[in-house]
Protein backbone atom coordinates (compact mmCIF):
# COMPACT_ATOMS: atom_id res chain seq x y z
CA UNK A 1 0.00 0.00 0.00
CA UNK A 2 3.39 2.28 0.41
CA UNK A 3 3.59 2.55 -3.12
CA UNK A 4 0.27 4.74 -3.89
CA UNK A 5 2.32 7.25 -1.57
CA UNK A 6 5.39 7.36 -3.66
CA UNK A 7 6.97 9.45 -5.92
CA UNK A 8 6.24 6.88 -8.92
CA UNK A 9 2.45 7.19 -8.33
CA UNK A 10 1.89 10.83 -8.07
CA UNK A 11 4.34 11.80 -10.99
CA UNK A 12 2.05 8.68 -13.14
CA UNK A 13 -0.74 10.23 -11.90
CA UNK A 14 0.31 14.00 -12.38
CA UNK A 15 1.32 12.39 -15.88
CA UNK A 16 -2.40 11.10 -16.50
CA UNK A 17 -3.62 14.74 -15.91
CA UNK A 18 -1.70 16.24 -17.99
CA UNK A 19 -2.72 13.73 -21.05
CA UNK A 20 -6.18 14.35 -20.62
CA UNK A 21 -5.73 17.53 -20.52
CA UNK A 22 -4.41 17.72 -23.85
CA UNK A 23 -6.77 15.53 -24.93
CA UNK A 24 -9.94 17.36 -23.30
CA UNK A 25 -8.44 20.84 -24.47
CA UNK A 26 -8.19 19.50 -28.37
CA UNK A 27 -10.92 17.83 -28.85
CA UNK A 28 -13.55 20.84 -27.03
CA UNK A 29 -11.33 22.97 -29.19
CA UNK A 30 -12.45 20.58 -32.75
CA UNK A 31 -15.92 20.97 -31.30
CA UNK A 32 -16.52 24.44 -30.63
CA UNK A 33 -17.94 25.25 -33.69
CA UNK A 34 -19.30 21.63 -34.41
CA UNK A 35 -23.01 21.72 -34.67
CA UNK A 36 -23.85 17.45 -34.12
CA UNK A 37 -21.73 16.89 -30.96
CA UNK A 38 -21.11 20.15 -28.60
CA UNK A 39 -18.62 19.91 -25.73
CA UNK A 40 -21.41 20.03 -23.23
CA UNK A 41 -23.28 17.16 -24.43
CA UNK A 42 -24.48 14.45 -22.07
CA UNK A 43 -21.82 11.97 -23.52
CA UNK A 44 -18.38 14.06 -23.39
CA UNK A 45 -19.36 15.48 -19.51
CA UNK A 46 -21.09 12.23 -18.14
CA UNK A 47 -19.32 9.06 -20.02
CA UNK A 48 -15.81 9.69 -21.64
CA UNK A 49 -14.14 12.31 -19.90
CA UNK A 50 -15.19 10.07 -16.45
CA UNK A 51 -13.77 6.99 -18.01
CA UNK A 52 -10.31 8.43 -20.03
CA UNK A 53 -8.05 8.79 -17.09
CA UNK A 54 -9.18 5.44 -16.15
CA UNK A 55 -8.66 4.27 -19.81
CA UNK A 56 -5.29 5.81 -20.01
CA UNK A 57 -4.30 4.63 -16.90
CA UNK A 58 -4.86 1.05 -18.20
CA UNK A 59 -3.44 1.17 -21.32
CA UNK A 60 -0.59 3.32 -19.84
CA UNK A 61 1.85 -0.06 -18.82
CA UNK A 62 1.76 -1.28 -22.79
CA UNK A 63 2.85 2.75 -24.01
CA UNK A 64 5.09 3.17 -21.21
CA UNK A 65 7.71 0.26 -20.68
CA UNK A 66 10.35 1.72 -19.09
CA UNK A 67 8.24 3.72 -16.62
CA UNK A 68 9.99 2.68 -13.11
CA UNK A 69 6.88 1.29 -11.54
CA UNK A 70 7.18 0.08 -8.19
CA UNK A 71 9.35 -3.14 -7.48
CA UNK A 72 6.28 -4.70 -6.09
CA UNK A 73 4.79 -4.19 -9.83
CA UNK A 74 6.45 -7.09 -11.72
CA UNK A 75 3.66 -8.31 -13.77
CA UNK A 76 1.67 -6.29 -16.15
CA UNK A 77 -1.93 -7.14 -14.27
CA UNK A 78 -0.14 -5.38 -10.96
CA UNK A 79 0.95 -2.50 -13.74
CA UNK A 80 -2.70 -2.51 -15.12
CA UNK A 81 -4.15 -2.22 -11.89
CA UNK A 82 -1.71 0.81 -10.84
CA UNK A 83 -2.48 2.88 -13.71
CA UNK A 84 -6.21 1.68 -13.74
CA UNK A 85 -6.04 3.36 -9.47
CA UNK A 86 -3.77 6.30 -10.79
CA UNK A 87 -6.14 7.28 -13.71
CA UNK A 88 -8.95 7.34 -10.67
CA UNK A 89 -7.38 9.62 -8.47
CA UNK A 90 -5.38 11.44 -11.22
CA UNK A 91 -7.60 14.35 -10.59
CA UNK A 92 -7.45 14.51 -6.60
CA UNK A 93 -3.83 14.20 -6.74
CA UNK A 94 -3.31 17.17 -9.28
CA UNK A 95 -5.97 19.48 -6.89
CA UNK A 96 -3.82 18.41 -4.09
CA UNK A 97 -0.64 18.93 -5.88
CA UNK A 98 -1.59 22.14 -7.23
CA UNK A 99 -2.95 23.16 -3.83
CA UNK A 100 0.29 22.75 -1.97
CA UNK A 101 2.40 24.15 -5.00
CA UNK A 102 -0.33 27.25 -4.37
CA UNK A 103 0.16 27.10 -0.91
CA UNK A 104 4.01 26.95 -0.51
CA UNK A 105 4.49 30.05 -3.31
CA UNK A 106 1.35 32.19 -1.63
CA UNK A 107 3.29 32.05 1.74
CA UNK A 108 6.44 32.77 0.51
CA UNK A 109 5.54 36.23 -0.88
CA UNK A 110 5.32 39.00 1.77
CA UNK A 111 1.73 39.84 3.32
CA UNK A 112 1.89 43.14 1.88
CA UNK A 113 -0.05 43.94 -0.84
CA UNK A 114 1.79 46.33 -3.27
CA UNK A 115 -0.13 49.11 -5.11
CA UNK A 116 0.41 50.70 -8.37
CA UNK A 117 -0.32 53.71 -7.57
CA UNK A 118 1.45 54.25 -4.38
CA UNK A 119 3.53 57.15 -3.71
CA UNK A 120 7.33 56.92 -3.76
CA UNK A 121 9.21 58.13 -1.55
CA UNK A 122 11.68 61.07 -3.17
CA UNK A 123 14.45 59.70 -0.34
CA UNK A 124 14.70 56.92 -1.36
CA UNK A 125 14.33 56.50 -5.03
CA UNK A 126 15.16 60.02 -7.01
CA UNK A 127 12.28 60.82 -8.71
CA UNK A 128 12.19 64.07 -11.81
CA UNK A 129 12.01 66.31 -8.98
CA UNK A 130 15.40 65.36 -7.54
CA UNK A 131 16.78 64.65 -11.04
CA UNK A 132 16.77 68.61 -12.19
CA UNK A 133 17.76 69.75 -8.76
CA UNK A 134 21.22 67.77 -9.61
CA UNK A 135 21.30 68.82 -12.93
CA UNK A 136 21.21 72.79 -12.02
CA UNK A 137 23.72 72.49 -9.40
């Protein structure tokens, strides 16, 4: 159970995001303007995009052969099974992922909120006033 934990299943299943989201991104961009099948029909939302990180996630051990699954993964049908649980939670892990990666930058900038138009202060950073004083004398 270690191994849906480790570093090989959230990069697979940070991987599995990021091919359906090319996939979702082209094909509701080839439908757009499509007038028999729109991007918010039933099928798209409610049967394939549920199923394709599943789907990829299956067929994900026969396209990827040198992936380093765990060492506990030695047969294909433990592989299958991996990316069949990694294309199920593909989508929790990236929320989570991209929560912490949002987290860890958002408290790492000061508290501060910094204003475009707030004054500067002639002290410390010469503005034009200070600029022709120097120039004159």
């Amino acid at each position: 159970m270690d191994f849906f934990v480790s570093w090989q299943f959230i990069v697979f299943c940070l991987g599995i995001s990021g091919i359906i989201y090319v996939i979702r991104s082209f094909v509701e961009y080839t439908l757009a303007n499509n007038k028999k099948f729109s991007k918010n029909s039933k099928i798209w939302r409610n049967l394939v995009l549920p199923i394709l990180p599943v789907f990829i996630g299956a067929i994900s051990p026969f396209i990827f052969k040198t992936y380093p699954y765990p060492q506990e993964l030695m047969f294909n049908g433990g592989k299958i099974i991996f990316g069949i649980v990694a294309g199920l939670l593909s989508g929790l892990v990236y929320r989570v992922f991209k929560g912490v990666l949002y987290q860890k930058f958002n408290d790492s900038l000061p508290n501060e909120t910094i204003s475009v138009n707030a004054p500067i202060n002639p002290e410390i950073m010469p503005g034009p006033e200070t600029s022709n004083n120097n120039v004159n004398n």
